[in-house]
Structure formats: C-alpha cells, structure tokens
N, C-alpha and C. Protein backbone atom coordinates (compact mmCIF):
# COMPACT_ATOMS: atom_id res chain seq x y z
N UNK A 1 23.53 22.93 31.12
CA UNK A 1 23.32 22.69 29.72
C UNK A 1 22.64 23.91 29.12
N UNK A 2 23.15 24.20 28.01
CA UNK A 2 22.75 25.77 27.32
C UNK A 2 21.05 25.29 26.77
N UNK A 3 20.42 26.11 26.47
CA UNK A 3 19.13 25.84 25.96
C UNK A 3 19.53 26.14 24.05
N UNK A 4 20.33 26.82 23.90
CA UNK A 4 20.59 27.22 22.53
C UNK A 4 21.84 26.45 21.92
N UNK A 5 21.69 25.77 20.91
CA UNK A 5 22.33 24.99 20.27
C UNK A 5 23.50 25.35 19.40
N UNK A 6 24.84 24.97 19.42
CA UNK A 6 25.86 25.57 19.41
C UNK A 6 25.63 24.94 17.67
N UNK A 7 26.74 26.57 16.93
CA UNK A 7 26.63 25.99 15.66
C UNK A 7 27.56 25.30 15.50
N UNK A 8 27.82 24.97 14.20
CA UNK A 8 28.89 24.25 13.50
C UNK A 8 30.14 24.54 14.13
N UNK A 9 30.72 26.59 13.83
CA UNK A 9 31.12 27.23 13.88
C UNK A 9 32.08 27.02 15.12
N UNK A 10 31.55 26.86 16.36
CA UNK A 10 31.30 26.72 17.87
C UNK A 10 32.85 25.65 17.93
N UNK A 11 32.46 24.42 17.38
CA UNK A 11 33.15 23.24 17.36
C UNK A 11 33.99 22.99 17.36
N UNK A 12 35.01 23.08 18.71
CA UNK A 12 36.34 23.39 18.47
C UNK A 12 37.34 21.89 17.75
N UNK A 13 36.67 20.64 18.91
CA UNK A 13 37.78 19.36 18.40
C UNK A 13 37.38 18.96 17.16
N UNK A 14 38.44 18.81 16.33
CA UNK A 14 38.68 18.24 14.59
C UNK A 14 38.02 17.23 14.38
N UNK A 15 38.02 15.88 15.62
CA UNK A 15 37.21 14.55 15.05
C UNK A 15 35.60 14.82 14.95
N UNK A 16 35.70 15.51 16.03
CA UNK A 16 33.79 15.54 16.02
C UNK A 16 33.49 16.72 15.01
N UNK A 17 34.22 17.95 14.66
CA UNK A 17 34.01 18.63 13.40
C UNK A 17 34.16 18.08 12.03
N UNK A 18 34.88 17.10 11.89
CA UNK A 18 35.13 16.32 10.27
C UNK A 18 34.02 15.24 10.11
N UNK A 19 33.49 14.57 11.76
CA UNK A 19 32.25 13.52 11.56
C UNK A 19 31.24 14.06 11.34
N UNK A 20 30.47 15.80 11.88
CA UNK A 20 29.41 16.16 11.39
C UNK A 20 29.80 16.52 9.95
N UNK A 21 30.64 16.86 9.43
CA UNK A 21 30.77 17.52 8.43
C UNK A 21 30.68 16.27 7.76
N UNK A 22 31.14 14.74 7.77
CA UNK A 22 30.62 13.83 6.67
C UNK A 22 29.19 13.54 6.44
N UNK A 23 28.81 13.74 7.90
CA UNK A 23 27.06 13.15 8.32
C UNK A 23 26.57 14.31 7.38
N UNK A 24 26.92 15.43 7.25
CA UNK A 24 26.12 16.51 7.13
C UNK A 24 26.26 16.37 5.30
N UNK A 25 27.23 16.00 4.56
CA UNK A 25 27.74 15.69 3.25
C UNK A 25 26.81 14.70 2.75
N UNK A 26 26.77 13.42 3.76
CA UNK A 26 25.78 11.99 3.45
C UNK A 26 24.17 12.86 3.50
N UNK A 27 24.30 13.45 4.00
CA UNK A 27 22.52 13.55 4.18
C UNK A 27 22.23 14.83 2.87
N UNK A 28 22.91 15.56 2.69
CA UNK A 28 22.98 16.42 1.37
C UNK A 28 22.33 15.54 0.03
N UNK A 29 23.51 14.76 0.13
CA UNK A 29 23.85 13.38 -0.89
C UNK A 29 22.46 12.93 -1.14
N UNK A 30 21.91 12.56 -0.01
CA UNK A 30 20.18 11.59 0.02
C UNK A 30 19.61 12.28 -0.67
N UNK A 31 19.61 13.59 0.08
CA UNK A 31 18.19 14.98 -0.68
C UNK A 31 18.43 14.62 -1.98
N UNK A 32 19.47 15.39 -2.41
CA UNK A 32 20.08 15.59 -3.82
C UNK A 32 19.85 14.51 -4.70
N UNK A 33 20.11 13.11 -4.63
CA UNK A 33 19.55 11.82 -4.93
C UNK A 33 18.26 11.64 -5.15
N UNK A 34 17.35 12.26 -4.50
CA UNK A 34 16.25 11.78 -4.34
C UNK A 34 15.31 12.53 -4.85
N UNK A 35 16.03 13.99 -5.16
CA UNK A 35 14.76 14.78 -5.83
C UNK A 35 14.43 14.47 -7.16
N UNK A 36 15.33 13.82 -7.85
CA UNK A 36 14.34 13.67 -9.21
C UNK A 36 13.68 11.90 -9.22
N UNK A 37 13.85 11.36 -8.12
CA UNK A 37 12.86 10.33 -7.92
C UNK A 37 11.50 10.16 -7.58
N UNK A 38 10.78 9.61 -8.75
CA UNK A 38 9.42 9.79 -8.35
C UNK A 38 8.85 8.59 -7.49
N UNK A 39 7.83 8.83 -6.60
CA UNK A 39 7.21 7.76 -6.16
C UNK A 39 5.58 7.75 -6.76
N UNK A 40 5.47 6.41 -5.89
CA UNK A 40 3.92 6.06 -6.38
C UNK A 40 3.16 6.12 -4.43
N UNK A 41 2.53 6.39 -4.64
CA UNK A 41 1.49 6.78 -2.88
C UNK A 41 0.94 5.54 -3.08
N UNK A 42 0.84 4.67 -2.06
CA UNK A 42 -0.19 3.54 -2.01
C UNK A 42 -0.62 3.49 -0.34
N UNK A 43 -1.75 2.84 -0.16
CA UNK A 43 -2.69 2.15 1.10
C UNK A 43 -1.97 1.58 1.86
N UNK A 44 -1.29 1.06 2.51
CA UNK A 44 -0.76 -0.46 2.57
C UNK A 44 -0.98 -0.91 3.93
N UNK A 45 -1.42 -2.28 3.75
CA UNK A 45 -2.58 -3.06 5.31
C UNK A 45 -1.97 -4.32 5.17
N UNK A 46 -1.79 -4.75 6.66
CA UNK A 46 -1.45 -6.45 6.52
C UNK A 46 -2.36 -6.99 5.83
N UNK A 47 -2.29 -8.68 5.31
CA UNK A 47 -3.14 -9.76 5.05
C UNK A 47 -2.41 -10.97 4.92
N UNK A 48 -2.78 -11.31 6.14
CA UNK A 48 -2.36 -12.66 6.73
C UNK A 48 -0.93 -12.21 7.05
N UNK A 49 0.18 -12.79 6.73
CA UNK A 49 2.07 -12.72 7.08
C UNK A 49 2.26 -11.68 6.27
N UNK A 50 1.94 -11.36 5.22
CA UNK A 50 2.17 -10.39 3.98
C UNK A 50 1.46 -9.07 4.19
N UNK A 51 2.05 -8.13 3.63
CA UNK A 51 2.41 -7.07 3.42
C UNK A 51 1.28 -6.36 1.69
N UNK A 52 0.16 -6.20 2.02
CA UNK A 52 -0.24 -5.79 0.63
C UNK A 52 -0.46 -4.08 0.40
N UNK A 53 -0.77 -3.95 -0.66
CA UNK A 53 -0.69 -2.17 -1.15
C UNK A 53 -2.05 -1.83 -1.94
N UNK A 54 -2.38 -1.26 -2.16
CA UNK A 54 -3.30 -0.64 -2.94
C UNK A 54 -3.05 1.05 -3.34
N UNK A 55 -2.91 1.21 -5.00
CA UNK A 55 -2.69 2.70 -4.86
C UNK A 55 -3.28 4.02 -4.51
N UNK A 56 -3.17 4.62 -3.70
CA UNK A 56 -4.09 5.85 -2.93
C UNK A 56 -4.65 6.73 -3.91
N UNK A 57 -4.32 6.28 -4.81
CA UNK A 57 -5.04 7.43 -6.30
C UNK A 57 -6.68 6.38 -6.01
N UNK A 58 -6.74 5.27 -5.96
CA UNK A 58 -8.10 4.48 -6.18
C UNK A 58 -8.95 4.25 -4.82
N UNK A 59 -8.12 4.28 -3.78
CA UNK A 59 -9.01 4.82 -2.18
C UNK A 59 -9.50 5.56 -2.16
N UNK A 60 -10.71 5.58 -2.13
CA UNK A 60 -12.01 5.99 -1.83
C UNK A 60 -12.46 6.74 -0.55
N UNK A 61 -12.50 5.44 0.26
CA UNK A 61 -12.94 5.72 2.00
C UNK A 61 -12.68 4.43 2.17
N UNK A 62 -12.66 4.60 4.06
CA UNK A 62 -12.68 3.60 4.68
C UNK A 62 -13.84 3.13 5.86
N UNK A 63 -14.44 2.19 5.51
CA UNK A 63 -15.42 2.35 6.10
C UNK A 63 -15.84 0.45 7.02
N UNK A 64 -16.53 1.35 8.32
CA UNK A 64 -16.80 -0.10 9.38
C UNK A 64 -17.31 -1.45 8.59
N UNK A 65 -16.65 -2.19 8.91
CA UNK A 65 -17.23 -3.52 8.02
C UNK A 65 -19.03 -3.58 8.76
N UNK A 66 -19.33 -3.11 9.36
CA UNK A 66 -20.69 -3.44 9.92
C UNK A 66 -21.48 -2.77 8.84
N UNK A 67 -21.11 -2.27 8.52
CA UNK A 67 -22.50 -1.64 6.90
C UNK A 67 -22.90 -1.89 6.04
N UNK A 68 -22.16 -3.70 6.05
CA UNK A 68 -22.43 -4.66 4.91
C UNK A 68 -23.34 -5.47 5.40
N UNK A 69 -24.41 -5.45 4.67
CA UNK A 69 -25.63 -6.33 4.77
C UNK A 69 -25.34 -7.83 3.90
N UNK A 70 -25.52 -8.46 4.30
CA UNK A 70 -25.33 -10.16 3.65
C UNK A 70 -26.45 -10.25 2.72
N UNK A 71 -25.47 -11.18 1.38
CA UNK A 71 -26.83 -11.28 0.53
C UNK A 71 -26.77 -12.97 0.44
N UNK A 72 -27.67 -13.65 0.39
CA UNK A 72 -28.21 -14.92 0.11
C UNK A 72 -27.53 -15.54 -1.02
N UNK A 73 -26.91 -16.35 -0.97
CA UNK A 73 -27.02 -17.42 -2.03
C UNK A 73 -25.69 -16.79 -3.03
N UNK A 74 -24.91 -15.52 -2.89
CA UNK A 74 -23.70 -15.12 -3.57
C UNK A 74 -22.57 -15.88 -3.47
N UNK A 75 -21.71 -15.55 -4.44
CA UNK A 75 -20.67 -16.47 -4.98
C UNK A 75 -19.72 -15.91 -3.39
N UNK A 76 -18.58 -17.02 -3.33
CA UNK A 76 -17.85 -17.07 -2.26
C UNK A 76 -17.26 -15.79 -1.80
N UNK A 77 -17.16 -14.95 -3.11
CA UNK A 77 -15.71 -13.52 -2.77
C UNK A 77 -17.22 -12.81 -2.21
N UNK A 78 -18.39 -12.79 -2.21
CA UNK A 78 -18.98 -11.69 -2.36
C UNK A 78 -19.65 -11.47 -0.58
N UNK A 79 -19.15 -10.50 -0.23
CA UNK A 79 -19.09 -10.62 1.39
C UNK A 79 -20.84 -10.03 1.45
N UNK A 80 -21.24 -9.31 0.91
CA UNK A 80 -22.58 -8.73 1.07
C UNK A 80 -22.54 -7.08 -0.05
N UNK A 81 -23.53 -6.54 0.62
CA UNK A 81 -24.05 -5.10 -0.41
C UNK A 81 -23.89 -3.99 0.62
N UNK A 82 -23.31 -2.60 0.42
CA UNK A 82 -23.74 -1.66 1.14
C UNK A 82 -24.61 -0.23 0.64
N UNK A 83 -24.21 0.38 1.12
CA UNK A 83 -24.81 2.10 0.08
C UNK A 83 -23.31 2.66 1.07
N UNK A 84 -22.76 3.71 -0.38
CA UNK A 84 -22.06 4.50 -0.12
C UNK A 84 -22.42 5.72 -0.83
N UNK A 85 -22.64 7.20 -0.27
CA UNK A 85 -22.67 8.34 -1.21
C UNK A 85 -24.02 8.04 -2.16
N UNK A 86 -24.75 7.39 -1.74
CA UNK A 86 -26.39 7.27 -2.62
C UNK A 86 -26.11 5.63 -3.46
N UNK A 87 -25.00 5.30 -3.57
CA UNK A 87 -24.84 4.14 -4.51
C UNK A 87 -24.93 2.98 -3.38
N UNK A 88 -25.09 1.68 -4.55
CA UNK A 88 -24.86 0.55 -3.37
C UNK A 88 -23.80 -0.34 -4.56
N UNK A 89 -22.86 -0.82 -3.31
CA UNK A 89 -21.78 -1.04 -3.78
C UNK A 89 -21.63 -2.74 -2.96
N UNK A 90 -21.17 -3.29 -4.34
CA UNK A 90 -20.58 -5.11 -3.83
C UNK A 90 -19.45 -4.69 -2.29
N UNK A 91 -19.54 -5.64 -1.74
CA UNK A 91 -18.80 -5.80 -0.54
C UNK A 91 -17.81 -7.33 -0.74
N UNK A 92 -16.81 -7.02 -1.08
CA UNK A 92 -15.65 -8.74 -1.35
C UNK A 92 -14.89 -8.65 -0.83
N UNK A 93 -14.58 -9.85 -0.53
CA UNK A 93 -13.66 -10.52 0.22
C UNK A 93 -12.60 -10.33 -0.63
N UNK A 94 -11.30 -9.39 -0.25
CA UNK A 94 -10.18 -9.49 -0.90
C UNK A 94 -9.47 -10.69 -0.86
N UNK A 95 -9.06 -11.34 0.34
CA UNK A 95 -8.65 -12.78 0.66
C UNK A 95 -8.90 -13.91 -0.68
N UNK A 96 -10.40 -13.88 -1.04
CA UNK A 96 -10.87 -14.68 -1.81
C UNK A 96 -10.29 -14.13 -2.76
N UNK A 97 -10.37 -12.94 -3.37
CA UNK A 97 -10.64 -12.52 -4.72
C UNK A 97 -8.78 -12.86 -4.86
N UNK A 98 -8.09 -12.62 -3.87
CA UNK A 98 -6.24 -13.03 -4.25
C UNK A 98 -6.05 -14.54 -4.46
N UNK A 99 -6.95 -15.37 -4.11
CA UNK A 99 -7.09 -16.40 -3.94
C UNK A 99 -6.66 -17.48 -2.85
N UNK A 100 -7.29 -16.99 -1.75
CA UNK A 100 -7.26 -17.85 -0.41
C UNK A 100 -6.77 -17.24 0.77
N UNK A 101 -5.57 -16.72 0.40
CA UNK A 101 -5.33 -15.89 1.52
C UNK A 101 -5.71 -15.87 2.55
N UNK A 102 -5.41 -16.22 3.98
CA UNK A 102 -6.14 -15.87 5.29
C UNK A 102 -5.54 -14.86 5.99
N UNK A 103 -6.78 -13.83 6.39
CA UNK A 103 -6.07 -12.75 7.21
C UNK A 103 -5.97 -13.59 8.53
N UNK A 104 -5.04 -12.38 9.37
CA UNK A 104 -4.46 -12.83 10.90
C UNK A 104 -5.43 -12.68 11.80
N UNK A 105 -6.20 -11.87 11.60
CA UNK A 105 -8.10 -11.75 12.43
C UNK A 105 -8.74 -10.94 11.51
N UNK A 106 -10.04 -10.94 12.14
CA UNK A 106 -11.07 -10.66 11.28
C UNK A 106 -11.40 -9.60 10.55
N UNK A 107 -11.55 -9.74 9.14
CA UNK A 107 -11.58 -8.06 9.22
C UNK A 107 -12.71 -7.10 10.03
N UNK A 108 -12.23 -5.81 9.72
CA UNK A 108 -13.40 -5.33 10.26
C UNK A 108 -13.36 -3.86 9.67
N UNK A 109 -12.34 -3.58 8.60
CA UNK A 109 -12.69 -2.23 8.14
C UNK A 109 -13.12 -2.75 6.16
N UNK A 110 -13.81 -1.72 5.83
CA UNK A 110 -13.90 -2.07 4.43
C UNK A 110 -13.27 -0.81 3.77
N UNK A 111 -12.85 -1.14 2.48
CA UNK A 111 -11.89 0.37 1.63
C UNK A 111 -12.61 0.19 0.31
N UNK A 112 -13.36 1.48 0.31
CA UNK A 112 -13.82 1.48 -0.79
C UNK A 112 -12.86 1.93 -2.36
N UNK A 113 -12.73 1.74 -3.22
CA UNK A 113 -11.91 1.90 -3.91
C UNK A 113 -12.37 2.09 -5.39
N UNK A 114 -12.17 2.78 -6.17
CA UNK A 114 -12.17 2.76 -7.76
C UNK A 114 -11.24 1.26 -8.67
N UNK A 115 -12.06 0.72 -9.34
CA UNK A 115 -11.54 -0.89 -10.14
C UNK A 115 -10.78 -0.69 -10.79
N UNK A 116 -10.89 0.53 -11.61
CA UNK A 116 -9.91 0.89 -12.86
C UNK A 116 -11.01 0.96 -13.67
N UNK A 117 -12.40 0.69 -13.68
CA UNK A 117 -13.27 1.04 -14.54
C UNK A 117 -14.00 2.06 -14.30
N UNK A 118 -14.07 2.52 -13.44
CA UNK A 118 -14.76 3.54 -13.40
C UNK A 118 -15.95 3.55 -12.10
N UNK A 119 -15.75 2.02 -11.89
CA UNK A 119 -17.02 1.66 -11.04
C UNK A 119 -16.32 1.65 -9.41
N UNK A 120 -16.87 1.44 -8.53
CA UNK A 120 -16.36 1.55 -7.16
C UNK A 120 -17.13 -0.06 -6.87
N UNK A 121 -16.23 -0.30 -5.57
CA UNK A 121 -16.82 -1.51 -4.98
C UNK A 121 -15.71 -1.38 -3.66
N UNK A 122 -16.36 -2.15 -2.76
CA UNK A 122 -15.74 -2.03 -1.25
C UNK A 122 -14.93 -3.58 -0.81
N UNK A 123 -13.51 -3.88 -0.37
CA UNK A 123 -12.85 -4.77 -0.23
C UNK A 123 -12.69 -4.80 1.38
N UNK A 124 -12.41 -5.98 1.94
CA UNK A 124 -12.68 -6.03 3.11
C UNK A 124 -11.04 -6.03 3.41
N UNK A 125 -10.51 -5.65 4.48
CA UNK A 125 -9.03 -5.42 5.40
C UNK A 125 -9.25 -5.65 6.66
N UNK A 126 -7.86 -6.11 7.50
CA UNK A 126 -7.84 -6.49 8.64
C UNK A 126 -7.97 -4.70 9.66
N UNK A 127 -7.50 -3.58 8.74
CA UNK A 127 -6.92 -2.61 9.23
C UNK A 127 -6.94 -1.13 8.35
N UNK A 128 -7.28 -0.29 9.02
CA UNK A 128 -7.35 1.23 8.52
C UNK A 128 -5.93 0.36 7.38
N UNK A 129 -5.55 0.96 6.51
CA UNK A 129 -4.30 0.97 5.62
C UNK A 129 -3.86 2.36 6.50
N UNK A 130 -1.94 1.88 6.10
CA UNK A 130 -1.41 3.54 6.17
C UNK A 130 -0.56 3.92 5.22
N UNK A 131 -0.23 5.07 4.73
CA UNK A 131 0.14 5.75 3.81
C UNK A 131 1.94 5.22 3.33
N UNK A 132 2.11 5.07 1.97
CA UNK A 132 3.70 4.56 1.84
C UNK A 132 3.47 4.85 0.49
N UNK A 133 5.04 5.03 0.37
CA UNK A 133 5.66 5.70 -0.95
C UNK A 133 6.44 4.47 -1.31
N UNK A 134 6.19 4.53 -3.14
CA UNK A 134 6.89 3.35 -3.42
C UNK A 134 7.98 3.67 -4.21
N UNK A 135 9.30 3.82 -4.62
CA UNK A 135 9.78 4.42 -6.17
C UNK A 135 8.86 4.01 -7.08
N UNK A 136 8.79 4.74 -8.12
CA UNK A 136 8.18 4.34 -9.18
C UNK A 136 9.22 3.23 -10.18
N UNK A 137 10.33 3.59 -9.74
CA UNK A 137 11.20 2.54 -10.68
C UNK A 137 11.20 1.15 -10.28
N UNK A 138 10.95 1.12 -9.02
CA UNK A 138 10.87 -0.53 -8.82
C UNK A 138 9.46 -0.84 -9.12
N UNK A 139 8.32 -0.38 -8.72
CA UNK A 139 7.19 -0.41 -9.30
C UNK A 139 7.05 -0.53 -10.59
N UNK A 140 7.65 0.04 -11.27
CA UNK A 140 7.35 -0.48 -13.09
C UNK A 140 8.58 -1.42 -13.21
N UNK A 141 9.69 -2.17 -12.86
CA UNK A 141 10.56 -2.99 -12.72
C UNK A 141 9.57 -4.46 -12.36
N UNK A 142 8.86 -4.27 -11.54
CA UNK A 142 8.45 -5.34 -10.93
C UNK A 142 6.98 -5.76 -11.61
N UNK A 143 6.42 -4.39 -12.26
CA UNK A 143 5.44 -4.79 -12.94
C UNK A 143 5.70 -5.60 -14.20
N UNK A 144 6.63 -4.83 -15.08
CA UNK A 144 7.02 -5.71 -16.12
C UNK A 144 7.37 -7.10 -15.87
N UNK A 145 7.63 -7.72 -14.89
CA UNK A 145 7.98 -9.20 -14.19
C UNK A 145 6.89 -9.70 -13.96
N UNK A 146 6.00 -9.55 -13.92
CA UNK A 146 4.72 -10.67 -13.86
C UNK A 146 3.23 -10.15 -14.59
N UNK A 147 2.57 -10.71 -14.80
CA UNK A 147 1.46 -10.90 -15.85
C UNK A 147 -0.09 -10.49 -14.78
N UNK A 148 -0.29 -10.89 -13.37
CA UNK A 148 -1.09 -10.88 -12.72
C UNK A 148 -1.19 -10.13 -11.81
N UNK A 149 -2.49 -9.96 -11.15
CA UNK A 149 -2.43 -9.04 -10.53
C UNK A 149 -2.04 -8.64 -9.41
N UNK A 150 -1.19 -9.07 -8.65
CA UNK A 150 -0.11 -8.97 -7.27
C UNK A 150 1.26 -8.44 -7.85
N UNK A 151 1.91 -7.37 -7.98
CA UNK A 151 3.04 -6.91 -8.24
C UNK A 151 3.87 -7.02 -7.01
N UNK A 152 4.75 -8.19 -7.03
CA UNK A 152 5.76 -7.74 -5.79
C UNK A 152 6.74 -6.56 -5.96
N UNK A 153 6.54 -5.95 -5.21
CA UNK A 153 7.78 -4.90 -4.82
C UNK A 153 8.98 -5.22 -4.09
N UNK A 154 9.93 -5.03 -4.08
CA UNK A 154 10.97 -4.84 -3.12
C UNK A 154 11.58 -3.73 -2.25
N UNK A 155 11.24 -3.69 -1.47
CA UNK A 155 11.32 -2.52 -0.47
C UNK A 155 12.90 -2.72 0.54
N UNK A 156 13.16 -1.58 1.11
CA UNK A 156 14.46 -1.20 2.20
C UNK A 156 15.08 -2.61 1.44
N UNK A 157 15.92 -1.92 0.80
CA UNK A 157 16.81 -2.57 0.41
C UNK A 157 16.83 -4.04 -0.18
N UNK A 158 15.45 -4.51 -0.83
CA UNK A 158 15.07 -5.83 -1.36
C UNK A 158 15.07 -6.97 -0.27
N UNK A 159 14.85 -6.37 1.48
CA UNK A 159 14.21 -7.33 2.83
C UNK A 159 13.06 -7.43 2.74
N UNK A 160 12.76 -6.28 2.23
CA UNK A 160 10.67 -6.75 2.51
C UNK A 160 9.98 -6.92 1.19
N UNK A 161 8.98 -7.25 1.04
CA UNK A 161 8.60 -7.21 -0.34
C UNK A 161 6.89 -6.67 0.20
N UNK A 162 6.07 -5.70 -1.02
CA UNK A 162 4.80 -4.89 -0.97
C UNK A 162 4.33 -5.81 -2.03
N UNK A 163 2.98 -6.59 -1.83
CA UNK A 163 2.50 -7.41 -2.77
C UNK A 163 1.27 -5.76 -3.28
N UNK A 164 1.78 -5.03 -4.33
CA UNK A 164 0.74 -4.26 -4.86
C UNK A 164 -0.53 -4.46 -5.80
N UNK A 165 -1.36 -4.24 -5.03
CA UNK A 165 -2.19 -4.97 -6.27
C UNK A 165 -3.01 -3.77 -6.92
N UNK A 166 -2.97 -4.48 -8.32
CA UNK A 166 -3.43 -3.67 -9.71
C UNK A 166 -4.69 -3.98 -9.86
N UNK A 167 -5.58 -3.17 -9.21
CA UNK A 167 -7.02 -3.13 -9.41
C UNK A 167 -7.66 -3.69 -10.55
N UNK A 168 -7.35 -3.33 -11.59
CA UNK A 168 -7.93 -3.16 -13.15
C UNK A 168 -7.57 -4.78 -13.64
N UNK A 169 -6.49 -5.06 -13.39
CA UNK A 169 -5.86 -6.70 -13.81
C UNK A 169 -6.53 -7.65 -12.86
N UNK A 170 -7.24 -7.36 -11.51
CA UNK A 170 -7.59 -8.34 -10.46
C UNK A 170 -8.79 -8.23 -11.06
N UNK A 171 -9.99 -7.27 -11.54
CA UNK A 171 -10.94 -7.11 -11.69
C UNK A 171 -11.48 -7.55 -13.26
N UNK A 172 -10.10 -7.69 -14.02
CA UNK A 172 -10.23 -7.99 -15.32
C UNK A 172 -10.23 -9.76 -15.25
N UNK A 173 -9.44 -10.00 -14.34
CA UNK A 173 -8.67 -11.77 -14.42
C UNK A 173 -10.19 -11.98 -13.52
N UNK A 174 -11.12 -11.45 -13.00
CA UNK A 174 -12.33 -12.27 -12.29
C UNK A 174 -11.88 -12.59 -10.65
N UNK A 175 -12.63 -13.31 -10.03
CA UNK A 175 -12.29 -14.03 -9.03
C UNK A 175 -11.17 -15.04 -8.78
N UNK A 176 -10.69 -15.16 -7.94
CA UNK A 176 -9.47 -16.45 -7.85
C UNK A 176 -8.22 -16.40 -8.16
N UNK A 177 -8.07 -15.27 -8.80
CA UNK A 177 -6.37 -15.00 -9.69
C UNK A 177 -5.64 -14.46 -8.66
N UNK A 178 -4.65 -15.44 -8.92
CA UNK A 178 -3.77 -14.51 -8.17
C UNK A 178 -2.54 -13.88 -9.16
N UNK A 179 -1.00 -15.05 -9.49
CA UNK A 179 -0.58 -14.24 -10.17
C UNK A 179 -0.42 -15.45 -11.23
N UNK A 180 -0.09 -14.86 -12.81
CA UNK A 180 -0.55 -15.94 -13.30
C UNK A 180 0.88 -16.36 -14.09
N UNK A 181 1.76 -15.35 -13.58
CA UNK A 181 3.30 -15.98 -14.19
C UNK A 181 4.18 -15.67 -13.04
C-alpha cells in the first residue's frame, strides 16, 4: 500500500471516477449552501429526556455545584447563594424555574449566565453543556411560534427538537413558566 494518496487524475475505472466526481459535486453543493447561512452558538446540556440550549453569547462560566451555600427559608427555585468574580450571585434550580422538570441525576455543575438584564445569576445542570450551532432561520421560525420561554427548535432534519431557552422571557415570566402558548 503506497503511503501517498493517488489523485483524482490517477483514476483510471469510469464508475469509481464519475462516483467521486458526484461525491465531490454534493459536498461543493453543502459549502456553497451554507455560506450565507447564519447560525446562532448555544450551550446545550441534557434535562431529564430533553435536550435544552442556552445561548453562548450569555454563558458566563461553569462552575462545581459545591460553591453553593444553602439559604434558609427561600422560595422553591432558589437552590442557595454563591460569590463569583467578587459578586454573590442567586443559585436556581433551572428544573423549577421551567416548571418541574426532573433531571436524570443530580446536578452537579452550575452555569453562570447573563438574564438579559444585565444581572448574572447561576442555574444548576446535570452536565458541563457542549457547544452547537443552531440556523438562525429555524431559531427565529420557531421563536415567532410561541410566546414563552422554551423555544423548540427542530434540528437534523425536524428528528430532534433543542428546547432553547430565552433568558430575558424566563426571567421576565418569574418562576414556574414554562411555555405559555
């Protein structure tokens, strides 16, 4: 077996020269397609069976759920208080704040995040989040379709769906909302 990879050029039989040459046409096609598509960058971490997002413009950090100190006598979403960067910041239960939600085990990372106001506060996850691109066209498609703050997405081909959630609308609607049309 040669160590150096034969070109195109090389290729003497017609079937296997006309099949790279379509493969090689289809994958042109994608690029070309795809460069004037914009996406949106989001977080995205299980919770519970589902699939949720958060946009990476408002991630903060991610940080050990052990740095939340418990406070006495707080309303249900409110997991405890920490200090981040000199501030001390609410610690909530995202679960609660979607309204009920059960994760699949416990969390144990917290993501600190920007509300949409300006203020930061830390949400609890089962899991580091990892990095995903959304189109922006189904993202504003899907936003215009509901009123609350869980935007379903439809992803690979409308099999999966990204429940994205809109910081500013979860934080505006209070505790308990989930989606409200």
């Amino acid at each position: 077996m040669s160590a150096n990879p034969r070109g195109p050029e090389e290729i003497q039989d017609p079937e296997i020269r006309s099949l790279l040459d379509e493969r090689a046409t289809r994958l042109r096609g994608r690029v070309e397609g795809t460069a004037d598509e914009t996406v949106i960058m989001v977080a995205e971490f299980p919770l519970g069976e589902e699939r949720y997002a958060l946009p990476l413009d408002s991630l903060r950090a991610a940080l050990p759920l052990r740095l939340v100190t418990p406070v006495a006598l707080s309303q249900p979403h409110v997991i405890g208080v920490l200090r981040y960067q000199g501030f001390v910041l609410s610690a909530l239960s995202l679960a609660a704040l979607l309204g009920g939600h059960g994760w699949r085990q416990d969390p144990a990372v917290l993501l600190v995040v920007e509300r949409g106001d300006g203020e930061l506060c830390a949400l609890d996850c089962e899991a580091i989040p990892r990095p995903l691109s959304l189109p922006t066209v189904a993202v504003e498609a899907a936003r215009a379709q509901t009123e609350g703050p869980v935007i379903e997405v439809p992803v690979q081909n409308n099999r999966q769906i990204i429940h994205l959630i809109d910081l500013p609308r979860l934080f505006a609607r209070g505790a308990g909302a989930r989606n409200a049309g």
